[in-house]
N, C-alpha and C. Protein backbone atom coordinates (compact mmCIF):
# COMPACT_ATOMS: atom_id res chain seq x y z
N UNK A 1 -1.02 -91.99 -27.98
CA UNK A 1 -0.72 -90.71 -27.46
C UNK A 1 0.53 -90.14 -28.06
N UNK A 2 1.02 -90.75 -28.79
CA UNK A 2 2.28 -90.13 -29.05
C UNK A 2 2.02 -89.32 -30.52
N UNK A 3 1.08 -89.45 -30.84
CA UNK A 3 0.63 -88.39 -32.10
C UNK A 3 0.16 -87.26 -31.13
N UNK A 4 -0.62 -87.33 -29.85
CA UNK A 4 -1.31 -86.23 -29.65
C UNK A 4 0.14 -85.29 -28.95
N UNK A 5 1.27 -86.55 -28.53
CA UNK A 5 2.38 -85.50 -27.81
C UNK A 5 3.02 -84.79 -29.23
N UNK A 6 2.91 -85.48 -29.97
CA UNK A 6 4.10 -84.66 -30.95
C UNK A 6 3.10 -83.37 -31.58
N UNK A 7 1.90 -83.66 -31.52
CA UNK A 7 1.09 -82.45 -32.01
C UNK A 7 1.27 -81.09 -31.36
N UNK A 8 1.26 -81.52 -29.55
CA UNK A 8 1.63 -80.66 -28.60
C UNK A 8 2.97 -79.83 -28.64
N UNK A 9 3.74 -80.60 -28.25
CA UNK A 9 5.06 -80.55 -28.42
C UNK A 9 5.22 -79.43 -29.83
N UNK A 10 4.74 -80.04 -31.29
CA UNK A 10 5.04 -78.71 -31.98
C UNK A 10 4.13 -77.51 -31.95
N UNK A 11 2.99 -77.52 -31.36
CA UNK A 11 2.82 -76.44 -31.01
C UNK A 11 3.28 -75.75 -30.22
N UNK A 12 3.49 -76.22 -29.34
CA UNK A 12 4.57 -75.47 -27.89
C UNK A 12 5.66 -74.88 -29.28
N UNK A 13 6.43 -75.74 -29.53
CA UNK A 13 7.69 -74.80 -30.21
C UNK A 13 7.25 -73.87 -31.24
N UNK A 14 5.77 -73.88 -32.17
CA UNK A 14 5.95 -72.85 -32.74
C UNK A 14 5.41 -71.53 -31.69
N UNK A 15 4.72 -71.77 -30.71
CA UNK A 15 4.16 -70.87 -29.97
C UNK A 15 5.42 -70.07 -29.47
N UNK A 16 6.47 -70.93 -29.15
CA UNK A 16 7.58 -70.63 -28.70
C UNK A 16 8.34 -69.18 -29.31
N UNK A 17 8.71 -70.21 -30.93
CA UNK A 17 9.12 -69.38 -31.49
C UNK A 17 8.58 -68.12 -32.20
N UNK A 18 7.12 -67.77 -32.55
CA UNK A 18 6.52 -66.67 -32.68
C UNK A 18 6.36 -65.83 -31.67
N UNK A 19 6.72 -65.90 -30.56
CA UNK A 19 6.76 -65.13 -28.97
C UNK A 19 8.02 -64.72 -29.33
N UNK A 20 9.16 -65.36 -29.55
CA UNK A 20 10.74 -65.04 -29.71
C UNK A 20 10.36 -63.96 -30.89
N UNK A 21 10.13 -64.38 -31.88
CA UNK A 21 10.06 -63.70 -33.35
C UNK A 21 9.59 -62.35 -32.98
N UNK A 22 8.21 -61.92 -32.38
CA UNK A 22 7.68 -61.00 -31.68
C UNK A 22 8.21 -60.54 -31.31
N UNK A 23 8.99 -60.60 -30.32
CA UNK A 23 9.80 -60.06 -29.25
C UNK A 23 11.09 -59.37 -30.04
N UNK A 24 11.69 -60.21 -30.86
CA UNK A 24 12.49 -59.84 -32.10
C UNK A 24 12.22 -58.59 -32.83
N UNK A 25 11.00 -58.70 -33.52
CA UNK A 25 10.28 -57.85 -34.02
C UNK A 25 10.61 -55.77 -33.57
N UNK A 26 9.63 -56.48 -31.95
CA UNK A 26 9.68 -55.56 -31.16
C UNK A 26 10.79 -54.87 -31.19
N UNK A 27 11.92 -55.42 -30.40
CA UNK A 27 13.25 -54.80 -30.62
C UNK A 27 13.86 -54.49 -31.54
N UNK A 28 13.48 -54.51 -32.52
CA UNK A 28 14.20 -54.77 -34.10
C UNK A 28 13.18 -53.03 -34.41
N UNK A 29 11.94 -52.37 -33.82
CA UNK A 29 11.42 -51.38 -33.93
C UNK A 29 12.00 -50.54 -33.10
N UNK A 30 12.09 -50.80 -32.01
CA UNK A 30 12.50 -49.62 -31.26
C UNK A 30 13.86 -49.19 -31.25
N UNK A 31 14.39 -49.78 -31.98
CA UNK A 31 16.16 -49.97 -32.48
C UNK A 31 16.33 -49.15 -33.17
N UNK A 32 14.80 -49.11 -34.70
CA UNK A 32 15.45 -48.82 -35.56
C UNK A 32 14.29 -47.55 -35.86
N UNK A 33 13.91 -46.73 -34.62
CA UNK A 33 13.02 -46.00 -34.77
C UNK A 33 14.12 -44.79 -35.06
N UNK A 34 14.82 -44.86 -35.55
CA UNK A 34 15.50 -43.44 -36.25
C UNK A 34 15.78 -42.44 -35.61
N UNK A 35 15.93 -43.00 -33.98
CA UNK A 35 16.07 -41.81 -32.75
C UNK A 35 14.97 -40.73 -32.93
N UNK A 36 14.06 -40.64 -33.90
CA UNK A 36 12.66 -39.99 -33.60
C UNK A 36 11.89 -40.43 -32.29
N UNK A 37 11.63 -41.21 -31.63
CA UNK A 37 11.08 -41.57 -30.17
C UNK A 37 12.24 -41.00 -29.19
N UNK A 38 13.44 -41.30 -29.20
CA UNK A 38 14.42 -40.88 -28.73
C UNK A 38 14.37 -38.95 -28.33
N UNK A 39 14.49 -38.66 -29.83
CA UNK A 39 14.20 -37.05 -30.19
C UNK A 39 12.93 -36.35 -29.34
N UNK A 40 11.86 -37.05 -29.52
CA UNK A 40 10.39 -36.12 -28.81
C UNK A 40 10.78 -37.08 -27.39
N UNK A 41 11.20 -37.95 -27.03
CA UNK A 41 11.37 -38.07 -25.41
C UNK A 41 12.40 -37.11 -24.80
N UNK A 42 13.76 -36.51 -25.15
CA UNK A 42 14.13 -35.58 -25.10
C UNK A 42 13.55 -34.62 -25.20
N UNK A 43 12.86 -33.73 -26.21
CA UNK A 43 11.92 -32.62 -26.68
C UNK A 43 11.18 -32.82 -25.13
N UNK A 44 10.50 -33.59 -24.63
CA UNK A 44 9.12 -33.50 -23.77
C UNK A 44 10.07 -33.45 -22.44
N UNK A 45 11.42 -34.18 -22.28
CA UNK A 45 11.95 -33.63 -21.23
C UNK A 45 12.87 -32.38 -20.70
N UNK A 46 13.28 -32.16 -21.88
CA UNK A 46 14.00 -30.41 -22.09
C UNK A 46 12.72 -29.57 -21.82
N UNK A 47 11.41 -29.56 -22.65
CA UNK A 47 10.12 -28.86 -22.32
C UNK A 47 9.84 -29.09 -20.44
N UNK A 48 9.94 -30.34 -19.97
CA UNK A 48 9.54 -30.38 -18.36
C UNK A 48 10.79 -29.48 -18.12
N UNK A 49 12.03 -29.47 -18.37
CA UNK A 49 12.99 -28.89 -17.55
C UNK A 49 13.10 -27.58 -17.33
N UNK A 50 12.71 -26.88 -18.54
CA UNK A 50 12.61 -25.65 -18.71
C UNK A 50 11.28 -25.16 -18.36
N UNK A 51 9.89 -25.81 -18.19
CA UNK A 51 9.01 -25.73 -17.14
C UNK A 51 9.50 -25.80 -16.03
N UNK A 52 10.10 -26.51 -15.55
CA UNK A 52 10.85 -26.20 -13.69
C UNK A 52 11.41 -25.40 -13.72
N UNK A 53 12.18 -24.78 -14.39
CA UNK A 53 12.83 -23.83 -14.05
C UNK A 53 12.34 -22.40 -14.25
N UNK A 54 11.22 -22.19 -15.03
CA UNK A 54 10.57 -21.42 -15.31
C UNK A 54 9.77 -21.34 -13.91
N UNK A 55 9.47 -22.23 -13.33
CA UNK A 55 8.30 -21.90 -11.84
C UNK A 55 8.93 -21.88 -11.23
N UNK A 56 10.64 -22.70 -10.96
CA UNK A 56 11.52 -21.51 -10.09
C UNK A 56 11.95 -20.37 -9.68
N UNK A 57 11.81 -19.91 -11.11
CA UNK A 57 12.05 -18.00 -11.52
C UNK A 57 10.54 -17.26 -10.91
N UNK A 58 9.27 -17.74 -11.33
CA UNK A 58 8.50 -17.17 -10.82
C UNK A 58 8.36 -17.56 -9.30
N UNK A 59 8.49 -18.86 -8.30
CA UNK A 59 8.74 -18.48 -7.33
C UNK A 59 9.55 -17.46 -6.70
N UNK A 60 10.56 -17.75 -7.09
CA UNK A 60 11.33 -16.52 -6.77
C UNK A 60 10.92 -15.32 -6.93
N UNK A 61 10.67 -14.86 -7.76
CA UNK A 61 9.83 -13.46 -8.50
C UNK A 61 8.80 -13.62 -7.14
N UNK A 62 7.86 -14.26 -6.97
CA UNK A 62 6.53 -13.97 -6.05
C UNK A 62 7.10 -13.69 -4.82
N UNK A 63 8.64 -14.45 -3.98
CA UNK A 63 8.47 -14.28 -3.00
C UNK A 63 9.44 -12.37 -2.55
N UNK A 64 10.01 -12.31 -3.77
CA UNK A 64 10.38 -10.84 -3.69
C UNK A 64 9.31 -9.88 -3.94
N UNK A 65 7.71 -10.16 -4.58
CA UNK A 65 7.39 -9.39 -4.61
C UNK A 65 6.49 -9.28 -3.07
N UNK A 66 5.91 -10.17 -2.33
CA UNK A 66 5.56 -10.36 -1.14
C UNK A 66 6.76 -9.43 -0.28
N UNK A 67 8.00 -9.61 -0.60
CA UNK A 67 9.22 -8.68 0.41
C UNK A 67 8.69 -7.55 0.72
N UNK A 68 8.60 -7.10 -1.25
CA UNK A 68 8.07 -5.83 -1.35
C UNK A 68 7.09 -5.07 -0.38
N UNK A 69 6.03 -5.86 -0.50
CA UNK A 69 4.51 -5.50 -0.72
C UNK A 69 4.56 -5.55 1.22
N UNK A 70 5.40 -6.90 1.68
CA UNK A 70 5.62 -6.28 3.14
C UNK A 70 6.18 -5.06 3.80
N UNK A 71 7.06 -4.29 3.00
CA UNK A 71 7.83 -3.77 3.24
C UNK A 71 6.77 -2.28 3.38
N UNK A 72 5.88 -2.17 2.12
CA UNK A 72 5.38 -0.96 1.73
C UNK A 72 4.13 -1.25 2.79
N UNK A 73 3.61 -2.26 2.87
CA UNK A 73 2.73 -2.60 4.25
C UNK A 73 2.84 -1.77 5.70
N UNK A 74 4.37 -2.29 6.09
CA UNK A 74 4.58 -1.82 6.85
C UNK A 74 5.13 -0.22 7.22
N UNK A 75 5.30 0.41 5.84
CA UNK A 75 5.48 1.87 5.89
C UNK A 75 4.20 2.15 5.64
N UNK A 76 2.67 1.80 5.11
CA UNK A 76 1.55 2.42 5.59
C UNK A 76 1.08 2.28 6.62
N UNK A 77 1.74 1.44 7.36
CA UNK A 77 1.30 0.98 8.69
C UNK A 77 1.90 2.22 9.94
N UNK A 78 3.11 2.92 9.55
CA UNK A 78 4.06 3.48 9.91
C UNK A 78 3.54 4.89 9.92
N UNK A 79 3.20 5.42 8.47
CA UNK A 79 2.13 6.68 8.23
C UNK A 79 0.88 6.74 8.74
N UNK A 80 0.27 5.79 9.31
CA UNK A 80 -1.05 5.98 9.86
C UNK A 80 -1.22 5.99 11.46
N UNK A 81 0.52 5.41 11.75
CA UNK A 81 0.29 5.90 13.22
C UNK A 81 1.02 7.57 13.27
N UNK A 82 1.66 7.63 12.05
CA UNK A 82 2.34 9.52 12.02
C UNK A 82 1.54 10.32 11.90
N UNK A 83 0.33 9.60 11.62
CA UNK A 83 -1.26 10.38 10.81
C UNK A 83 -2.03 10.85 11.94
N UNK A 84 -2.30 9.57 12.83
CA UNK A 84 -3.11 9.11 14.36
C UNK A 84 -2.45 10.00 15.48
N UNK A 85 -1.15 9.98 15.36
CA UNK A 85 -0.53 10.39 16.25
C UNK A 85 -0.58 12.55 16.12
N UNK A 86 -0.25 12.93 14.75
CA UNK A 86 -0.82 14.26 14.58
C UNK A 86 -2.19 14.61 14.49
N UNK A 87 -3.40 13.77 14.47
CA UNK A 87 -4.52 14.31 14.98
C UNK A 87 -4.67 13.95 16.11
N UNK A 88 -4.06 13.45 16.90
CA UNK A 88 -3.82 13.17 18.65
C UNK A 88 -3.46 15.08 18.94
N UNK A 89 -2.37 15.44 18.70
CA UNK A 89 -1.40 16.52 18.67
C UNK A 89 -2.91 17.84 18.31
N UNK A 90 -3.46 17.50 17.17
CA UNK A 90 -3.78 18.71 16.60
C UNK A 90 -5.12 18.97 17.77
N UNK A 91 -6.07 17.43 18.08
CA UNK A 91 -6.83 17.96 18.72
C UNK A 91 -6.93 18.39 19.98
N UNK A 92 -5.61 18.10 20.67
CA UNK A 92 -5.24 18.74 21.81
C UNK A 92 -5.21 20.19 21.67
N UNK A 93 -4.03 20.90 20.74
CA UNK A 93 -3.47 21.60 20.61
C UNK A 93 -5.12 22.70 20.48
N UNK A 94 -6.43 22.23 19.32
CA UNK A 94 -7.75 22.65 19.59
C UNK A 94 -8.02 22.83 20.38
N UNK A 95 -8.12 21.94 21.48
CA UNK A 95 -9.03 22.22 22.90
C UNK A 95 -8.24 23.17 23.59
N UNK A 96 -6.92 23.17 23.60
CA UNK A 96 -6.04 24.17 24.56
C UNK A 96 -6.89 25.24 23.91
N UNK A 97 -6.51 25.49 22.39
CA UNK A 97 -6.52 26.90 21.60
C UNK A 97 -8.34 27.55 22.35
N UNK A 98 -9.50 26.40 22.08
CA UNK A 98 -10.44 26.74 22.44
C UNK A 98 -10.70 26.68 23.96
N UNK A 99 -9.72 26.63 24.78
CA UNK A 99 -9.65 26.97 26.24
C UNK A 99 -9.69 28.09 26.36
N UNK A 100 -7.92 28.61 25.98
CA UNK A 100 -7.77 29.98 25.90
C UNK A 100 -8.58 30.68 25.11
N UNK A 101 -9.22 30.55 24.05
CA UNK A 101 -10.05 31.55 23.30
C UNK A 101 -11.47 31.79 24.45
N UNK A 102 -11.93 30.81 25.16
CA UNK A 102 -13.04 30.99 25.93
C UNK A 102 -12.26 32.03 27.14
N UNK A 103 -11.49 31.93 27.68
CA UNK A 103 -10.84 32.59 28.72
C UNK A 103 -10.30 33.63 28.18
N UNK A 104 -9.70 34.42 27.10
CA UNK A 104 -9.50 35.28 26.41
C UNK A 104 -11.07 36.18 25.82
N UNK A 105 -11.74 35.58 25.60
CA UNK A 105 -13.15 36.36 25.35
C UNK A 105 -13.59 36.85 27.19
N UNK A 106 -13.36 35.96 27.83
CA UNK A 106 -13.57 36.64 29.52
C UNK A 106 -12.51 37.56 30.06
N UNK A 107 -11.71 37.42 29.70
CA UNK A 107 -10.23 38.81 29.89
C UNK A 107 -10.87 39.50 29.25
N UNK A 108 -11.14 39.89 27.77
CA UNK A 108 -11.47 41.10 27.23
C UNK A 108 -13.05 41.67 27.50
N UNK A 109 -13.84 40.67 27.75
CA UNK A 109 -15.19 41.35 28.71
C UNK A 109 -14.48 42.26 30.03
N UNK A 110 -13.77 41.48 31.00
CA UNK A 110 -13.01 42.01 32.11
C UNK A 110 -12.36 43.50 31.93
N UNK A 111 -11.50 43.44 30.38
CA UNK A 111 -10.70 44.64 30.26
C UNK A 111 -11.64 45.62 29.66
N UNK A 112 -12.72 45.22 28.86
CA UNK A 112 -13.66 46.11 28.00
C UNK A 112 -14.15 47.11 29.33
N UNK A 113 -14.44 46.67 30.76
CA UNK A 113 -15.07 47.40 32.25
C UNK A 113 -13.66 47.70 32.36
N UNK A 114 -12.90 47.47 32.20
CA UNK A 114 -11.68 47.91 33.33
C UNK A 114 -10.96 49.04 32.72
N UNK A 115 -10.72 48.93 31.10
CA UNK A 115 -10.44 50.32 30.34
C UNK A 115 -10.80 51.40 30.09
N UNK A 116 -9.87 52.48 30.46
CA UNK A 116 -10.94 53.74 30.56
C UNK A 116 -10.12 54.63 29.50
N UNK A 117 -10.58 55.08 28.49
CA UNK A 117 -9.78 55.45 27.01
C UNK A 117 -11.02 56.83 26.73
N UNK A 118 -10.51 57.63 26.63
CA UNK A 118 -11.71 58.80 26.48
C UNK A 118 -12.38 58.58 25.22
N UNK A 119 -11.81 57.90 24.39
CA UNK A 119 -12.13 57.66 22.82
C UNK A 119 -12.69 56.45 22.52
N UNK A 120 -12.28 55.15 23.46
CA UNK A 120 -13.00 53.53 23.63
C UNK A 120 -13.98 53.53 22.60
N UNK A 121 -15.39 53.98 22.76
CA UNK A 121 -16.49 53.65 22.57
C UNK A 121 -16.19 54.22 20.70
N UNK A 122 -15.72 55.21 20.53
CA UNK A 122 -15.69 56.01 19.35
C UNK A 122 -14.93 54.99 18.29
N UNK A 123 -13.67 54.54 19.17
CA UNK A 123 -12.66 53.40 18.53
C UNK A 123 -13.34 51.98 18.28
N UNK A 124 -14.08 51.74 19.14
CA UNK A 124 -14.97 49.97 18.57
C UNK A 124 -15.89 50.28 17.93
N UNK A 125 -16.75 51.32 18.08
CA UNK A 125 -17.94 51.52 17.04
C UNK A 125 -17.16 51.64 15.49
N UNK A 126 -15.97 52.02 14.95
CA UNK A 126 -15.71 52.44 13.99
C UNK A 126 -15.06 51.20 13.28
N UNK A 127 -14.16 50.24 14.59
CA UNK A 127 -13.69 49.10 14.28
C UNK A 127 -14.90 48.47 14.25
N UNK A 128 -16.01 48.10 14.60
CA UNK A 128 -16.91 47.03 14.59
C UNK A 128 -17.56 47.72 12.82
N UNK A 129 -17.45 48.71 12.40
CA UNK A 129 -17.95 48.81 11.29
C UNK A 129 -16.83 48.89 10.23
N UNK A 130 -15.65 48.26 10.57
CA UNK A 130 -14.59 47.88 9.46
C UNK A 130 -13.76 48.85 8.75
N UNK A 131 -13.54 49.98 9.64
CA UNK A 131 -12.84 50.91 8.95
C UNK A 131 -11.34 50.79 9.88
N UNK A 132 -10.71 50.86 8.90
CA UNK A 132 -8.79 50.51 9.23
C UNK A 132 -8.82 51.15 10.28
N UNK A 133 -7.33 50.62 11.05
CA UNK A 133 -6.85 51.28 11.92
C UNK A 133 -6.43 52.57 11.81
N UNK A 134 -5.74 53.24 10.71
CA UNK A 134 -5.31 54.19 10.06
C UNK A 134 -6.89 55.11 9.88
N UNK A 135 -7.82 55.02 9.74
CA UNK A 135 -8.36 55.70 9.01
C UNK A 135 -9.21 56.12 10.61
N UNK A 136 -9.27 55.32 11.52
CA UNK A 136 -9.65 55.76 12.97
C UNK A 136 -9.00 56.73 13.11
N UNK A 137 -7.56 56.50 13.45
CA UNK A 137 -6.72 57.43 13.90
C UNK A 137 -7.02 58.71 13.29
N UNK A 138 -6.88 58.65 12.08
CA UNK A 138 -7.03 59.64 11.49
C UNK A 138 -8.83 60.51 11.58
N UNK A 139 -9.54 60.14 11.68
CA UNK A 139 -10.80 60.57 12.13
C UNK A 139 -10.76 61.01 13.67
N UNK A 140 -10.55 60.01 14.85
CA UNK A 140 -10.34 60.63 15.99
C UNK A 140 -8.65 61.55 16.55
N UNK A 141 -8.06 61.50 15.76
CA UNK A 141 -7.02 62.53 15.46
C UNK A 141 -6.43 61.98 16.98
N UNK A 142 -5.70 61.12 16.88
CA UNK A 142 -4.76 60.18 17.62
C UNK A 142 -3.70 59.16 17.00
N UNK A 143 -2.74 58.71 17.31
CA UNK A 143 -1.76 57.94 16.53
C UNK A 143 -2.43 56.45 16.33
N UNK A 144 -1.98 56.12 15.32
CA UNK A 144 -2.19 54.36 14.93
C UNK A 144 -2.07 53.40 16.11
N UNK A 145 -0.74 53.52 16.70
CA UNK A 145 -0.48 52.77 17.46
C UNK A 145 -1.27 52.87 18.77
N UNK A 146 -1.97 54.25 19.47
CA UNK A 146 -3.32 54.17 20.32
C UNK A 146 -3.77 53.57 19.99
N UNK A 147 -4.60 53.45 18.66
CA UNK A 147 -6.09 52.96 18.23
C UNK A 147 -5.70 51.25 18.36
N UNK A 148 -4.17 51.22 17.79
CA UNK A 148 -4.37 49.42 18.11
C UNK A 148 -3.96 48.87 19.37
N UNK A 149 -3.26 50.06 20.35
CA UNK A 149 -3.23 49.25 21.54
C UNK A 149 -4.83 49.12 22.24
N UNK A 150 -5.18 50.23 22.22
CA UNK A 150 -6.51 49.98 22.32
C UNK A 150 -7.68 48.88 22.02
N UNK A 151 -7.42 48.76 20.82
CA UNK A 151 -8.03 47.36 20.47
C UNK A 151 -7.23 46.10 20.65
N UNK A 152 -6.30 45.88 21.15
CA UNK A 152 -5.42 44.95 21.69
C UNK A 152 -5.99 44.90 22.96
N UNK A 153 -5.96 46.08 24.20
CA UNK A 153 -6.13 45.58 25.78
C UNK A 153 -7.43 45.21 25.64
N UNK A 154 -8.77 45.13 24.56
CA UNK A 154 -10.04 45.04 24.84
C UNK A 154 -10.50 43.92 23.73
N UNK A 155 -9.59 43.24 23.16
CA UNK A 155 -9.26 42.30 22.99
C UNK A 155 -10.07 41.77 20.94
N UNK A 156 -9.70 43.12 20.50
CA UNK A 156 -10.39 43.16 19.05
C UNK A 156 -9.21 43.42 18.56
N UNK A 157 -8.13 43.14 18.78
CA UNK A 157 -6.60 43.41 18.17
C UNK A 157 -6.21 42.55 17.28
């Protein structure tokens, strides 16, 4: 056995020492890689850094433009109740107008019986066929201001 130990034995040590040598090797490359591995591991981490900071800027950027976009949100939100709120206004302000216009067409039925104008009938026939106030007067040979109070109390004024 002592041939088969010494056989062992130097294999163990060269196994040994080609693992060392290797290892040697190894380090003896990455030593003498000319700071080129060095260089693009820098390069790829200056590139990540300036990627972060680049999606910092656009976070930032997105959440001012959301400020924005709330901001203008809430002023259309603002105009549509100023909007809601004047056709609230206008269609009131309609129904009054078409109150009084219904009750104003019944006053001037009322005043059309109740006015007694020796000329009345002469004055609406001439207004219902579109000839000026001026040009009445002047045909029934009375002042302007008759012919339009006239058509004022009977409600064609």
């Amino acid at each position: 056995m002592d041939g088969y130990l010494i056989i062992t034995l130097t294999a163990v040590v060269i196994g040994v020492a080609v693992v060392i040598i290797t290892l040697a090797s190894i380090g003896r490359i990455v030593n003498k890689s000319d700071g080129r591995g060095d260089a693009a591991l820098k390069a790829v981490e200056d590139s990540i850094k300036e990627a972060d900071e680049a999606a910092e800027e656009l976070n930032k950027l997105a959440g001012s433009v959301l400020n924005e976009l709330d901001k203008k949100y809430q002023e259309v939100l603002f105009l549509y109740d100023l909007i809601d709120e004047k056709k609230r206004e206008l269609a009131a302000q309609y129904k009054n107008q078409n109150v009084r216009q219904s009750a104003g067409v019944a006053d001037a039925t009322k005043r059309n019986k109740t006015i007694s104008h020796p000329k009345k009938q002469e004055i609406l026939e001439m207004h219902n066929r579109h000839t000026p106030v001026a040009d009445i007067a002047k045909a029934l040979d009375i002042g302007q201001g008759e012919v339009s109070l006239v058509l004022g109390l009977i409600g064609r004024g």
